[in-house]
N, C-alpha and C. Protein backbone atom coordinates (compact mmCIF):
# COMPACT_ATOMS: atom_id res chain seq x y z
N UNK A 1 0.82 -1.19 0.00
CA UNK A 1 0.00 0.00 0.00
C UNK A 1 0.86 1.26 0.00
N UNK A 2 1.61 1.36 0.83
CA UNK A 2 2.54 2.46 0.96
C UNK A 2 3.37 2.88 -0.76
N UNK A 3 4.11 1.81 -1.18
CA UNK A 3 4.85 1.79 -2.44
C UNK A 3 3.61 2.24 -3.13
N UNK A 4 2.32 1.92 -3.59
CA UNK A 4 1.53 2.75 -4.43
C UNK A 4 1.56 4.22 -4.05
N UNK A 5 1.02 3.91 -3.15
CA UNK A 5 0.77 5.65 -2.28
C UNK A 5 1.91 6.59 -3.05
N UNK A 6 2.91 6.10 -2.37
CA UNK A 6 4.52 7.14 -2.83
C UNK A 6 4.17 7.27 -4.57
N UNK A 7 4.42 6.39 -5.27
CA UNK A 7 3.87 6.17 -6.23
C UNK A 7 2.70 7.41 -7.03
N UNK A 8 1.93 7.28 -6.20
CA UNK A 8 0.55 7.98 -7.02
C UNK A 8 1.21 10.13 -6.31
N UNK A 9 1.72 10.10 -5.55
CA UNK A 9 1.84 11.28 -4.44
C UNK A 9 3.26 11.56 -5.30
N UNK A 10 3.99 10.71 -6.00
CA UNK A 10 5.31 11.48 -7.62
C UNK A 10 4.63 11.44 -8.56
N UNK A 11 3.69 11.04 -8.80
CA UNK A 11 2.70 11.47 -10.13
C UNK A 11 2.84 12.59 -10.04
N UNK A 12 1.28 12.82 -8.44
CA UNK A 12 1.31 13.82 -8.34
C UNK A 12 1.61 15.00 -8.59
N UNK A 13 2.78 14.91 -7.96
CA UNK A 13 3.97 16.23 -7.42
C UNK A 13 4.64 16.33 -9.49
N UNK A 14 4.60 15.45 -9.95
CA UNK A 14 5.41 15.40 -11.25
C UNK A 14 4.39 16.43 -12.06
N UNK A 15 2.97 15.86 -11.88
CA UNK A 15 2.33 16.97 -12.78
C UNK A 15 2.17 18.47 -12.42
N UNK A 16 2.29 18.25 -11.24
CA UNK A 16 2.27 19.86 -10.48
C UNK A 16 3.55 20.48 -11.07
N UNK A 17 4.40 20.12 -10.92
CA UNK A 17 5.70 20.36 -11.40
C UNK A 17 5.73 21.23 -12.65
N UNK A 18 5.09 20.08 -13.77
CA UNK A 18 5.15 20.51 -14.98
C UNK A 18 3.92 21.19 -15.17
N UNK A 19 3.25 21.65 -14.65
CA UNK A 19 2.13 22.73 -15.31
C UNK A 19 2.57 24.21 -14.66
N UNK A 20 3.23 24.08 -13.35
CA UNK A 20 4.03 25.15 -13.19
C UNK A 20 5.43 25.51 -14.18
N UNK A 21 5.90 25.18 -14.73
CA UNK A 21 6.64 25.08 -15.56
C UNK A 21 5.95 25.70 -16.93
N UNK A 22 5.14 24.55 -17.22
CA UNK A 22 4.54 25.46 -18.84
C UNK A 22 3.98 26.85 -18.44
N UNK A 23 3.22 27.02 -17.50
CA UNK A 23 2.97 28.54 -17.00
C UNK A 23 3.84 29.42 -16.77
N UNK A 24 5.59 28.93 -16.85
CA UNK A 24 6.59 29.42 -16.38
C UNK A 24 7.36 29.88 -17.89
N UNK A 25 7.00 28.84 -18.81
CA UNK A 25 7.76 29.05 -20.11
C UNK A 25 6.82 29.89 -21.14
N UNK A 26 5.29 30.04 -20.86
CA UNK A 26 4.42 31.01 -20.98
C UNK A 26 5.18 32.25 -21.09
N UNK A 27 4.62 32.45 -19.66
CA UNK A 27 4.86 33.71 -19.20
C UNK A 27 6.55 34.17 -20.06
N UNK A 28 7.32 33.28 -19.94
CA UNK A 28 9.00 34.06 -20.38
C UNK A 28 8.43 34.54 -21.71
N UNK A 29 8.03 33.29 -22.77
CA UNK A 29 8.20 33.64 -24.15
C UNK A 29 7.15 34.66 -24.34
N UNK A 30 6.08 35.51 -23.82
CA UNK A 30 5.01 36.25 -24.03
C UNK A 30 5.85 37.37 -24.85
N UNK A 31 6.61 38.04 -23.86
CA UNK A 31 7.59 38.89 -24.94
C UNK A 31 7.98 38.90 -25.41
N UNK A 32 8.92 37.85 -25.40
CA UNK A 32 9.97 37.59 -26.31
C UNK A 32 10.10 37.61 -27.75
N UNK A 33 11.39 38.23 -27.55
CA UNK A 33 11.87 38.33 -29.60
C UNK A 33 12.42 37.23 -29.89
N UNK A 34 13.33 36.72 -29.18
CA UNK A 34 13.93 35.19 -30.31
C UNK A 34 14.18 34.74 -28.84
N UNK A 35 14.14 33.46 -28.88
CA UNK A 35 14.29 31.71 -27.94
C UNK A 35 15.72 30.94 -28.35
N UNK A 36 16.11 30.86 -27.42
CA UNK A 36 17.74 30.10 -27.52
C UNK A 36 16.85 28.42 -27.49
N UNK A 37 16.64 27.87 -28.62
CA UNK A 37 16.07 26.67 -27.73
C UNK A 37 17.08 25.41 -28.12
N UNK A 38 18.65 25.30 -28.40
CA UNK A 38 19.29 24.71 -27.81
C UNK A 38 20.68 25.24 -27.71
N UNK A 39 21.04 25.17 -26.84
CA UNK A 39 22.95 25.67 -26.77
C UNK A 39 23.77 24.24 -26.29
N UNK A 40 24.89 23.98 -26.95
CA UNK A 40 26.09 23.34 -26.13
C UNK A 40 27.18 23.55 -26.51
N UNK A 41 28.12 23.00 -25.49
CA UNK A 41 29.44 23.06 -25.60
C UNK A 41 29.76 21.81 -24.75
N UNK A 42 30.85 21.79 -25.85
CA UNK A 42 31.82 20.17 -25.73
C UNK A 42 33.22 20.90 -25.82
N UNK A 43 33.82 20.25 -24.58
CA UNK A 43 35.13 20.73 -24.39
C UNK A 43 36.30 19.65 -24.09
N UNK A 44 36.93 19.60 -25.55
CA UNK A 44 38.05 18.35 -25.33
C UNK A 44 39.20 18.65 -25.19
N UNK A 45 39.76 18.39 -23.97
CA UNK A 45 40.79 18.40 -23.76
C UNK A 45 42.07 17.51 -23.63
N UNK A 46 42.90 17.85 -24.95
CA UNK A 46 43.76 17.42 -25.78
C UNK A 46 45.13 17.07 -24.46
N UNK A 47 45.47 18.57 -24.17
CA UNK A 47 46.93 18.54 -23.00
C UNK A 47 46.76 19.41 -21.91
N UNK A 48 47.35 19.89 -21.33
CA UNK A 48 47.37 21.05 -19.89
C UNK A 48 47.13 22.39 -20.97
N UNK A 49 47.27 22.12 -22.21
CA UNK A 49 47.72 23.37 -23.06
C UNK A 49 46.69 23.44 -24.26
N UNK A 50 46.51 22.72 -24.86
CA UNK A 50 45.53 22.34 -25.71
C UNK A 50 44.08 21.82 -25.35
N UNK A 51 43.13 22.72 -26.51
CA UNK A 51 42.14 21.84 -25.84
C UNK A 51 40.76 22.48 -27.48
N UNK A 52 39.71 21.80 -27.80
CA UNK A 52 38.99 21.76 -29.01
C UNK A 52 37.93 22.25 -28.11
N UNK A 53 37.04 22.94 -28.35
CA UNK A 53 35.60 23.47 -27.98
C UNK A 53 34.64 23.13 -29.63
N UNK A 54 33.33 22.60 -29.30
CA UNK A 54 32.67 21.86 -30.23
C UNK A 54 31.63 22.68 -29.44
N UNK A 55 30.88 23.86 -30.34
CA UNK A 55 29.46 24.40 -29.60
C UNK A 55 28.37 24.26 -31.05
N UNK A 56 27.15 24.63 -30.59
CA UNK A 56 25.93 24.38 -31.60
C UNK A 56 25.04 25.59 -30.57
N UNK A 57 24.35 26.25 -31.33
CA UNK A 57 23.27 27.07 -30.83
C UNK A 57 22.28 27.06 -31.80
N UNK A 58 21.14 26.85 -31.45
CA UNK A 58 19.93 27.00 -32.51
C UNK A 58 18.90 28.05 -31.58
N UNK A 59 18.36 29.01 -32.55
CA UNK A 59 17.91 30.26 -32.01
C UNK A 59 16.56 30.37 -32.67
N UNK A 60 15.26 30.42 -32.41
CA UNK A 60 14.40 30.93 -32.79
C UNK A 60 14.11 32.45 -32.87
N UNK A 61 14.12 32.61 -34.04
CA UNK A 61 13.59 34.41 -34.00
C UNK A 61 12.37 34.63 -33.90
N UNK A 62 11.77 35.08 -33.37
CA UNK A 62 10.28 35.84 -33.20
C UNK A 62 9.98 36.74 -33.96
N UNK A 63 10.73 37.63 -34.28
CA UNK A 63 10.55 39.13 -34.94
C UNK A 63 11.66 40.09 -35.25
N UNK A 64 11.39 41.26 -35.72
CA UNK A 64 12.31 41.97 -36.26
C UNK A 64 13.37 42.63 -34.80
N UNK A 65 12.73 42.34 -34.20
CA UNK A 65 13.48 43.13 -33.13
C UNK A 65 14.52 42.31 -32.33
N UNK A 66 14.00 40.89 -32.82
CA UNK A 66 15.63 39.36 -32.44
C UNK A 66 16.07 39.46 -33.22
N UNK A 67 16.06 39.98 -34.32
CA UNK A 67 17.10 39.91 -35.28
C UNK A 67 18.87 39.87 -35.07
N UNK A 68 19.29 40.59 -34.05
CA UNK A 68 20.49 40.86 -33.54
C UNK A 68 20.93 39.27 -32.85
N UNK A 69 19.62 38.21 -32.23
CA UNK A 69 20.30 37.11 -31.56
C UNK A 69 20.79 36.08 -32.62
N UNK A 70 20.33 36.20 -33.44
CA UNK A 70 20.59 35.62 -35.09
C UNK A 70 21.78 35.59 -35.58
N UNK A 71 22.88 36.70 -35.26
CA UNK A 71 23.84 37.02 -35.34
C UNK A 71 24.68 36.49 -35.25
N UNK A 72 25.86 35.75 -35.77
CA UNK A 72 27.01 34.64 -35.46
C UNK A 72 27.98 35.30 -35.04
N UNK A 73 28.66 35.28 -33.75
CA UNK A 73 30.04 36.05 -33.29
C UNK A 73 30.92 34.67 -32.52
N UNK A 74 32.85 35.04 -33.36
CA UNK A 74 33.19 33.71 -32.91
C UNK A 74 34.60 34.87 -32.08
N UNK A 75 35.22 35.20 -31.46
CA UNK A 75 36.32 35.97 -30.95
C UNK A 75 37.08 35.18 -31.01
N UNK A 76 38.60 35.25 -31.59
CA UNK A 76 39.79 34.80 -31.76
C UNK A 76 41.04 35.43 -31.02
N UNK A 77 42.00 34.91 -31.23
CA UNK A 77 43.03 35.47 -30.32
C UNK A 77 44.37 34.55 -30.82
N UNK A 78 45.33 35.04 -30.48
CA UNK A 78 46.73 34.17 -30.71
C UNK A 78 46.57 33.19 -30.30
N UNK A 79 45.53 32.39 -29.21
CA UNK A 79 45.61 31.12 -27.82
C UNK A 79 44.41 30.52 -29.29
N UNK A 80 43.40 31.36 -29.80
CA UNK A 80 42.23 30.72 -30.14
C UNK A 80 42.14 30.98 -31.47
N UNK A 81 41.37 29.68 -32.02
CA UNK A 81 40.98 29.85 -33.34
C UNK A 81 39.96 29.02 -33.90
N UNK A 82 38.91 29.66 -34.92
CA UNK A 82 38.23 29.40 -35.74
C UNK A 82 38.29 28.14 -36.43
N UNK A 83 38.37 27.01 -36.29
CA UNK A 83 38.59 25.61 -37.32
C UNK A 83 37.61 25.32 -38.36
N UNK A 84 36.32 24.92 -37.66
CA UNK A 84 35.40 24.78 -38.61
C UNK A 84 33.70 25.43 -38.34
N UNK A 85 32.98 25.46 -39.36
CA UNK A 85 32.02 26.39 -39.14
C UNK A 85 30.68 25.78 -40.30
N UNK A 86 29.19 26.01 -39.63
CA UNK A 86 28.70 25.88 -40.58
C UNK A 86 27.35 26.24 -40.07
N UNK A 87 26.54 26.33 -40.70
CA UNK A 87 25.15 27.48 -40.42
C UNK A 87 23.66 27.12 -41.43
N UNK A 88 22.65 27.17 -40.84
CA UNK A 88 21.54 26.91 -41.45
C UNK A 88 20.46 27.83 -41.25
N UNK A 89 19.70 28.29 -42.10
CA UNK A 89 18.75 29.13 -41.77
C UNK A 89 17.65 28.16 -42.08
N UNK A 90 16.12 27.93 -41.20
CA UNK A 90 15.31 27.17 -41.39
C UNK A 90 14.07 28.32 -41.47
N UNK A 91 13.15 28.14 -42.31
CA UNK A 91 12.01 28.80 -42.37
C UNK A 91 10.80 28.65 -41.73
N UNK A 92 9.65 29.32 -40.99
CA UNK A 92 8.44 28.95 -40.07
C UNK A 92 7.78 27.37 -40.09
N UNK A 93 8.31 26.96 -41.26
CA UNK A 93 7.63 25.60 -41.79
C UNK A 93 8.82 24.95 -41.12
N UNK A 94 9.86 25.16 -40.43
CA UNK A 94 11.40 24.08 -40.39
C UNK A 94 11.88 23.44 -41.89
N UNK A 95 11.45 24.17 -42.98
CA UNK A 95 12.16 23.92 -44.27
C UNK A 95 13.66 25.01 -44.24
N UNK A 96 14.74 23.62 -44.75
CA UNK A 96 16.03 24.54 -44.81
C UNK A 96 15.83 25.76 -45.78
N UNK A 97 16.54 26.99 -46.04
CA UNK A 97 16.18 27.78 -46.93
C UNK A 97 17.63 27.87 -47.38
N UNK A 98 18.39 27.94 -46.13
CA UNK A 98 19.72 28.55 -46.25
C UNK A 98 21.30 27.54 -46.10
N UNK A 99 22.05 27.34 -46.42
CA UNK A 99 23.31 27.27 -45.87
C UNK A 99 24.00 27.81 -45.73
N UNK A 100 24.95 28.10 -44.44
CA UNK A 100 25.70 28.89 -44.55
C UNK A 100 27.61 28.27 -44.38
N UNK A 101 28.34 29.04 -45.10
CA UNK A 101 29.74 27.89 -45.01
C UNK A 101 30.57 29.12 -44.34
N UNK A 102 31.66 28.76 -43.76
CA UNK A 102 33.17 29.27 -43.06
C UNK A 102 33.35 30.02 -44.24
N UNK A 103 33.32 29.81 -45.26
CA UNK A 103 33.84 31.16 -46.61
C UNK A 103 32.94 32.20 -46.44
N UNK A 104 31.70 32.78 -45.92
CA UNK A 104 30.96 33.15 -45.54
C UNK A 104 31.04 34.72 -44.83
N UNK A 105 31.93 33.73 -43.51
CA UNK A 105 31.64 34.73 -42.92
C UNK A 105 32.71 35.65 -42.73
N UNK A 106 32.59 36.97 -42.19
CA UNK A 106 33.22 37.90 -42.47
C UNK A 106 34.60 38.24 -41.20
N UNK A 107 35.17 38.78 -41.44
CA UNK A 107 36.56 38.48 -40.21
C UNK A 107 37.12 40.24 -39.71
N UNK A 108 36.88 40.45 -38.89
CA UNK A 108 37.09 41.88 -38.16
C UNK A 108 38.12 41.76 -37.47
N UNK A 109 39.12 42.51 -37.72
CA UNK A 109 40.39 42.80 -36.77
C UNK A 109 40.82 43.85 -35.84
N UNK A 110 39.26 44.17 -35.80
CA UNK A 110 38.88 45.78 -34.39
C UNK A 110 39.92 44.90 -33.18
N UNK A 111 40.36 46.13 -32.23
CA UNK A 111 40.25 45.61 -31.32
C UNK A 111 40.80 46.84 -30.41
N UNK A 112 40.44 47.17 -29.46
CA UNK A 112 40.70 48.69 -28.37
C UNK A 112 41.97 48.89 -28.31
N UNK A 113 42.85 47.93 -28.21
CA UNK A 113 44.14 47.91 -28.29
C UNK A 113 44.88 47.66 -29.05
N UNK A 114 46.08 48.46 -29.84
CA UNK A 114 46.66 48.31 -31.02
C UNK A 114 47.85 47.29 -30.69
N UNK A 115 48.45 46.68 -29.31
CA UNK A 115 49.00 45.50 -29.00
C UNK A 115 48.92 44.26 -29.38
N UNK A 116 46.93 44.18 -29.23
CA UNK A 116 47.00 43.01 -29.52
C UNK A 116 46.76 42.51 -30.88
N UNK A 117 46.07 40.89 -31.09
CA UNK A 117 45.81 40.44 -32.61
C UNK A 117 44.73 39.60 -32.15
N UNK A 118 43.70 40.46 -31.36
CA UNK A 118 42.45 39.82 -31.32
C UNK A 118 41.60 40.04 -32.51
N UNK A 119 41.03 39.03 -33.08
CA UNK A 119 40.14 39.52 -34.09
C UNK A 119 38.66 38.69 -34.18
N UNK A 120 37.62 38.46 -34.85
CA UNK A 120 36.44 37.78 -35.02
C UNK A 120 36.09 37.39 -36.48
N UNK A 121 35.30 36.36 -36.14
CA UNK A 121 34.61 35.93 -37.59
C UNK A 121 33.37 36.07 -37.33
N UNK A 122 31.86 36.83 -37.84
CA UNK A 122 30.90 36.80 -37.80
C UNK A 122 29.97 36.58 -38.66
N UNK A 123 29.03 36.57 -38.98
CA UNK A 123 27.71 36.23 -40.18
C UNK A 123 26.65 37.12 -39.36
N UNK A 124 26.39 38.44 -40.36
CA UNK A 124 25.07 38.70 -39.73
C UNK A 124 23.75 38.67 -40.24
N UNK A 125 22.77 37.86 -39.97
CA UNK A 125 21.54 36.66 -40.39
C UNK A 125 20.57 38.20 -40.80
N UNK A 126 20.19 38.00 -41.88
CA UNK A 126 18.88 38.80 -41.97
C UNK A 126 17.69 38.46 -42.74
N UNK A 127 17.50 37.74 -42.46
CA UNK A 127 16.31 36.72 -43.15
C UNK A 127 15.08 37.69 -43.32
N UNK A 128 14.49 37.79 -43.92
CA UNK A 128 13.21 38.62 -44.56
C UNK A 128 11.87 38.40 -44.10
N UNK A 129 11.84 36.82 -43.49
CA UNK A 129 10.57 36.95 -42.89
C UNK A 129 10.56 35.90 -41.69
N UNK A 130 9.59 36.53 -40.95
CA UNK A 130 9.57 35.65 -39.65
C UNK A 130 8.33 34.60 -39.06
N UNK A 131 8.35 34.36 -38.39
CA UNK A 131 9.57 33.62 -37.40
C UNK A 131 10.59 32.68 -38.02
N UNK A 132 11.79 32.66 -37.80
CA UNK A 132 12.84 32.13 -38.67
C UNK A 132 14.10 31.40 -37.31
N UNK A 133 14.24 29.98 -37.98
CA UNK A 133 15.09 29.87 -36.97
C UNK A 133 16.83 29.50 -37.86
N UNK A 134 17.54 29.65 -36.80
CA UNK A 134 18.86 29.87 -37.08
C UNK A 134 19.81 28.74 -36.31
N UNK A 135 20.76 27.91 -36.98
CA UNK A 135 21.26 26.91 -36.52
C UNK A 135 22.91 27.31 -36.73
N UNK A 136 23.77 27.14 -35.70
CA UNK A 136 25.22 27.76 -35.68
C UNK A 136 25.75 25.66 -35.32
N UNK A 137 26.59 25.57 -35.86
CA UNK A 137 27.99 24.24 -35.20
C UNK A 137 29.38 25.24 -35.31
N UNK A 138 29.91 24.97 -34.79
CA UNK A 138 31.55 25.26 -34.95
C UNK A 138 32.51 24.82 -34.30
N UNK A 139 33.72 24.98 -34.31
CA UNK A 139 34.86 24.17 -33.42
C UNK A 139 35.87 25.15 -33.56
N UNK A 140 36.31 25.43 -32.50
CA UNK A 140 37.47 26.62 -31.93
C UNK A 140 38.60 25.63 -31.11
N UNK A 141 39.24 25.89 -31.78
CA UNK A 141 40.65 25.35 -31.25
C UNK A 141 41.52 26.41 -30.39
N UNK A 142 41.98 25.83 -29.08
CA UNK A 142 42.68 26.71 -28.01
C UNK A 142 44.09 26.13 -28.17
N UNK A 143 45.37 26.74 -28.01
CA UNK A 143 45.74 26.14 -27.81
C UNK A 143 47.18 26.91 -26.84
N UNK A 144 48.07 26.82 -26.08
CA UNK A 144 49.17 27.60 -25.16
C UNK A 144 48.78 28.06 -23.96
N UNK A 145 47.53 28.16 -23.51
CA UNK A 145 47.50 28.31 -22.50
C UNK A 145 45.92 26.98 -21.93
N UNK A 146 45.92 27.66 -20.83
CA UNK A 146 45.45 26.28 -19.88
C UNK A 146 43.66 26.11 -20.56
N UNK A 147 43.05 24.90 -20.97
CA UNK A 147 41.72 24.95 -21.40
C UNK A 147 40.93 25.14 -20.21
N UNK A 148 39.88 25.42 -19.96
CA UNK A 148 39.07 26.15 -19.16
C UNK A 148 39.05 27.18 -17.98
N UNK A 149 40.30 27.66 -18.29
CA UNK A 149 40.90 28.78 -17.31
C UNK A 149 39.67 29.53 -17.61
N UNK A 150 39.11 30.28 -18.48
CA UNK A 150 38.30 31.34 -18.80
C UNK A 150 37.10 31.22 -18.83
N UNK A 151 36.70 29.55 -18.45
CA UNK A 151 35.12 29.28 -18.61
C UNK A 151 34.57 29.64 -17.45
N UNK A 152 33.74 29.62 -17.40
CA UNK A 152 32.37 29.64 -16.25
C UNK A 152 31.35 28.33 -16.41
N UNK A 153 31.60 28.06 -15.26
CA UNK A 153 30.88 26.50 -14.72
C UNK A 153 29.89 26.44 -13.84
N UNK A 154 28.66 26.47 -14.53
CA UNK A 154 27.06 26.84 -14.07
C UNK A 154 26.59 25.18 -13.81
N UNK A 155 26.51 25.56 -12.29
CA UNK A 155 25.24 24.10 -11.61
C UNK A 155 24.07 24.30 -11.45
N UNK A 156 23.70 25.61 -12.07
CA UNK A 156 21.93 25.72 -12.11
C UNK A 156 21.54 25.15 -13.47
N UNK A 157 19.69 24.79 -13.28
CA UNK A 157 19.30 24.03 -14.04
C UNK A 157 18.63 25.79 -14.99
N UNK A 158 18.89 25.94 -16.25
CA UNK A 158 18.01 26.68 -17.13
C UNK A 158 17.01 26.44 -17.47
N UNK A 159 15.86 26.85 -17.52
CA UNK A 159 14.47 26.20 -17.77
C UNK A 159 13.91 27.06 -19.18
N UNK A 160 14.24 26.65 -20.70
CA UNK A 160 14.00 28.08 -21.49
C UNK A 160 12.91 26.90 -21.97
């Protein structure tokens, strides 16, 4: 009797859970201009010195005013670099429209300080009609100094 009980009382609590939740992912997207709805990063580490970062972001745009999250920005540096790259634009239907390749995108060598040789590769997405979603892969190679010295290591759960 008890093992049901527990049983029926995590149902429970499971559906409570999740209807607070969809009321939770409601409420965020009501405003919203564009939805991150997947990010990762894979971080291989090669030596104390070397190390490959493998990320993917897929972005839903909402409207003209996400247009800017659409945006591909990769920052480079003497330690870091650009390897491989590749990009998809999908249309309201999830039909591909677009590809996008590493010949693509465009390479800026701004940087506040005339010392260094920081520079970027970007793509900036302007798709014509919305809602439009946007798919990034790439792989950045580190390499001379220590791999995840510069990361930030989040134990909260994101709920988008």
């Amino acid at each position: 009797m008890k093992k049901s009980a527990m049983k029926i009382i995590g149902l429970l609590f499971g559906l409570y859970l999740g209807s607070i939740m969809s009321v939770q992912a409601q409420d965020l997207s009501k405003d919203a201009t564009s939805i991150i709805t997947d990010s990762r990063t894979e971080v291989l580490c090669k030596s104390m010195t070397q190390s490959i970062e493998k990320e993917s972001r897929t972005i839903l745009i909402l409207n003209r005013k996400g247009l800017n999250a659409a945006h591909f920005v990769c920052e480079c540096d003497m330690f870091r670099s650009l390897q491989k790259f590749s990009g998809e634009i999908l249309n309201a239907s999830g039909q591909s429209v677009r590809k996008i390749k590493k010949s693509e995108l465009q390479k800026s060598e701004y940087s506040s300080s005339l010392s260094t040789d920081d520079y970027a590769y970007y793509y900036e997405c302007n798709f014509p009609s919305f809602p439009f979603t946007v798919k990034y892969e790439w792989e950045s190679w580190t390499h001379g100094k220590t791999p995840l010295k510069d990361m930030e290591v989040s134990t909260q759960l994101d709920i988008i």
